[in-house]
Protein backbone atom coordinates (compact mmCIF):
# COMPACT_ATOMS: atom_id res chain seq x y z
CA UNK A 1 16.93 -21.39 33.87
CA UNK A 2 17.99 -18.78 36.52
CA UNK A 3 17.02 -15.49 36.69
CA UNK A 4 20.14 -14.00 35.50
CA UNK A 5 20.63 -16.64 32.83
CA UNK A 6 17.15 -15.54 31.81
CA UNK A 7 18.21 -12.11 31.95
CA UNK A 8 21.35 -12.66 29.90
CA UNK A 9 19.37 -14.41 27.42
CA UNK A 10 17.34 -11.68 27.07
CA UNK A 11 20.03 -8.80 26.48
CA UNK A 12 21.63 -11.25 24.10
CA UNK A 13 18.47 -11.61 22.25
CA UNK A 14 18.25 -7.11 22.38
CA UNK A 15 21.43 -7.33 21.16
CA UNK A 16 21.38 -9.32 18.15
CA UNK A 17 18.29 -7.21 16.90
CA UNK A 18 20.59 -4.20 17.57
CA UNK A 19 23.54 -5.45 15.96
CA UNK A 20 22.01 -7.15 13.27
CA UNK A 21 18.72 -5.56 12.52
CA UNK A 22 15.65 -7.02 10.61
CA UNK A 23 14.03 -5.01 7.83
CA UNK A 24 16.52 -2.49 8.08
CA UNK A 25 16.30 -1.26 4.43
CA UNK A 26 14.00 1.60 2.52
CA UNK A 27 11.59 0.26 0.97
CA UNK A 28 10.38 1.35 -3.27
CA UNK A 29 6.78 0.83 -2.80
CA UNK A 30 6.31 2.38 0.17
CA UNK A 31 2.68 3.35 0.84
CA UNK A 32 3.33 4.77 4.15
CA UNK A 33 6.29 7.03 5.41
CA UNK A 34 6.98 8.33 8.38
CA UNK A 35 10.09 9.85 10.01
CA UNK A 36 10.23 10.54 14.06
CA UNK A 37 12.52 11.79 16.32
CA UNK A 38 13.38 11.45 19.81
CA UNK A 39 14.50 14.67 21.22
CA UNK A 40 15.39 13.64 24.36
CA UNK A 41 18.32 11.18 23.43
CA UNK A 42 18.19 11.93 19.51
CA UNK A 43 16.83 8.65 17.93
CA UNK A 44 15.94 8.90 14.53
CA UNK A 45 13.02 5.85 12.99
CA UNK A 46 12.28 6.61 8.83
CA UNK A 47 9.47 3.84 9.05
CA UNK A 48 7.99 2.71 5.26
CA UNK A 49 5.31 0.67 4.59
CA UNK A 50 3.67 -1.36 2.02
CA UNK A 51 0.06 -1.72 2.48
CA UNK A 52 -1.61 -3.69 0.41
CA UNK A 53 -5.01 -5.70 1.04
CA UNK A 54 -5.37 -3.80 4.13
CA UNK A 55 -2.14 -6.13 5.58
CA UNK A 56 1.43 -5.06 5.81
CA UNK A 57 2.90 -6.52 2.76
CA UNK A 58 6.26 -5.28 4.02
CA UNK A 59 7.87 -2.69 5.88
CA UNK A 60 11.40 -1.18 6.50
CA UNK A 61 13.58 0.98 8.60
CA UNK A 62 16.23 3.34 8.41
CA UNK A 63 17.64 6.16 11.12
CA UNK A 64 20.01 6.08 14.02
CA UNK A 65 19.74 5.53 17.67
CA UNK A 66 20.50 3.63 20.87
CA UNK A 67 20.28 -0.05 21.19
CA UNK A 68 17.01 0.01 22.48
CA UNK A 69 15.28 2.23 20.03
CA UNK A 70 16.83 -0.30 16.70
CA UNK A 71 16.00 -3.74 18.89
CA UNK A 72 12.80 -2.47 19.28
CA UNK A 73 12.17 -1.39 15.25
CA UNK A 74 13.64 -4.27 14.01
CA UNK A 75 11.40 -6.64 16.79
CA UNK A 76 8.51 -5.30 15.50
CA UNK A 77 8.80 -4.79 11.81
CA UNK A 78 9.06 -9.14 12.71
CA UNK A 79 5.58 -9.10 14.70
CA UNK A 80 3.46 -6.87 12.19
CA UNK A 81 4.82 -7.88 8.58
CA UNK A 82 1.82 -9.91 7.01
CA UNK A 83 -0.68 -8.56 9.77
CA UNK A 84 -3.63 -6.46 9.62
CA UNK A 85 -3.57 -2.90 10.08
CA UNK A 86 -6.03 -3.58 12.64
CA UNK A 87 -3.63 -6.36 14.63
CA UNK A 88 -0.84 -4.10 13.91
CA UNK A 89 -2.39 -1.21 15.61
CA UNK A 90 -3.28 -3.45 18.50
CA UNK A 91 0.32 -4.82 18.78
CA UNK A 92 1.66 -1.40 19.34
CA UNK A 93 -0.87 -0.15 21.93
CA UNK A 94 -0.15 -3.80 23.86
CA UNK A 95 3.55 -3.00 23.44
CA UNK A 96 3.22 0.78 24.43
CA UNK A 97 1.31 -0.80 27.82
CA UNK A 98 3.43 -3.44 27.89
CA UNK A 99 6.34 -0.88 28.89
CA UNK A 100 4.43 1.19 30.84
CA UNK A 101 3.79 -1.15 33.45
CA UNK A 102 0.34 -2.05 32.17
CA UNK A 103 -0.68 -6.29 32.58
CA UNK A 104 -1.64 -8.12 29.42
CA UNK A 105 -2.45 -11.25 29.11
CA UNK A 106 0.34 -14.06 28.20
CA UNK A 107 -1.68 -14.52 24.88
CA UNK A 108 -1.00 -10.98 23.93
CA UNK A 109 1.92 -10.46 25.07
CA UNK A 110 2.69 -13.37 22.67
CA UNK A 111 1.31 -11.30 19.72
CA UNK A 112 4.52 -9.36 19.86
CA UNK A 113 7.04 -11.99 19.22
CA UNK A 114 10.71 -10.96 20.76
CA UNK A 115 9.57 -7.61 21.35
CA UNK A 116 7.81 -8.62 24.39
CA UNK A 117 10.75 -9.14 25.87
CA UNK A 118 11.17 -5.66 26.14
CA UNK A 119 8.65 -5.49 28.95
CA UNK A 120 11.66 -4.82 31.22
CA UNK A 121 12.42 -1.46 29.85
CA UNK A 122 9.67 0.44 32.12
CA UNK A 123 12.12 -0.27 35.27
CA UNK A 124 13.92 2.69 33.03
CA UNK A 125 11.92 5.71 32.24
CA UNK A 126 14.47 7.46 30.15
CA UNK A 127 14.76 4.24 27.58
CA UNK A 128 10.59 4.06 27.26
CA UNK A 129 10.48 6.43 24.33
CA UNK A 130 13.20 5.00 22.51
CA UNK A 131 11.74 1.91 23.18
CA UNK A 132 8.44 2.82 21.72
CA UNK A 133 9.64 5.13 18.86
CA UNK A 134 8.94 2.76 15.95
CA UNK A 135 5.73 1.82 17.36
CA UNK A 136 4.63 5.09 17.44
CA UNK A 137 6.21 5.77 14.07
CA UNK A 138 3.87 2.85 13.10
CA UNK A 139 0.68 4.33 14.70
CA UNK A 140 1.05 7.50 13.13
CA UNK A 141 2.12 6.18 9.41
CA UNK A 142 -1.05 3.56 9.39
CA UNK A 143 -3.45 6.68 10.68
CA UNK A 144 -3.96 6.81 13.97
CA UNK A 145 -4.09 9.91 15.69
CA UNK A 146 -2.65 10.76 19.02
CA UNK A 147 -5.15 9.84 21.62
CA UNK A 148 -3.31 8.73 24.72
């Protein structure tokens, strides 16, 4: 496949998870909630999570925002549902380096499912944060403080 048939692929694949989002529901049982904002553009990610076992039984999203920032929250509410809190947290921190230019390895790049195809978002600074919105959302709702 080309380059720009790869490329098409891939902003066909972005928008299908825009247009047609996973997970994109609130959820009753909700263990974790979270709601962030992007200032800059004004996304808006209500993240809710059922934990349960130490795994993400389930999780949903509501808000508004750019194509990016719902791709990206309904990519990764895919990768993480069933995981670990542990392998969750590591997904996001390989996404957030993912998009800042950062090299992971092919194996965890794999970890994050479609999302990783959204490696080609750092070539635009001003879509990063909307890119990594949820995942932060996710961060903060399972704990983690910011660090980095």
């Amino acid at each position: 496949m080309s380059l720009a048939g790869l490329n098409n692929l891939y902003r066909e694949v972005i928008l299908d998870h825009s247009e047609h989002p996973h997970h994109k529901h609130s959820l009753p049982n909700a263990t974790n909630k979270i709601t962030l904002k992007n200032p800059t553009c004004g996304d808006v990610i209500n993240l809710e999570i059922e934990v349960s076992d130490e795994k993400i039984a389930d999780i949903g999203f509501t808000g508004e925002g750019c194509t990016i920032s719902q791709s990206s929250a309904s990519m990764m509410t895919d990768a993480v549902i069933g995981k670990s809190i542990n392998e969750s947290l590591e997904m996001a921190h390989i996404f957030s380096d993912m998009v800042m230019g950062k090299k992971h390895s092919e194996t965890d790049l794999t970890k994050l499912g479609d999302a990783a195809i959204l490696s080609s978002v750092m070539q635009f600074p001003a879509r990063i944060k909307c890119a990594t919105l949820c995942w932060w959302a996710l961060r903060k709702s399972l704990g983690e403080e910011d660090d980095d």
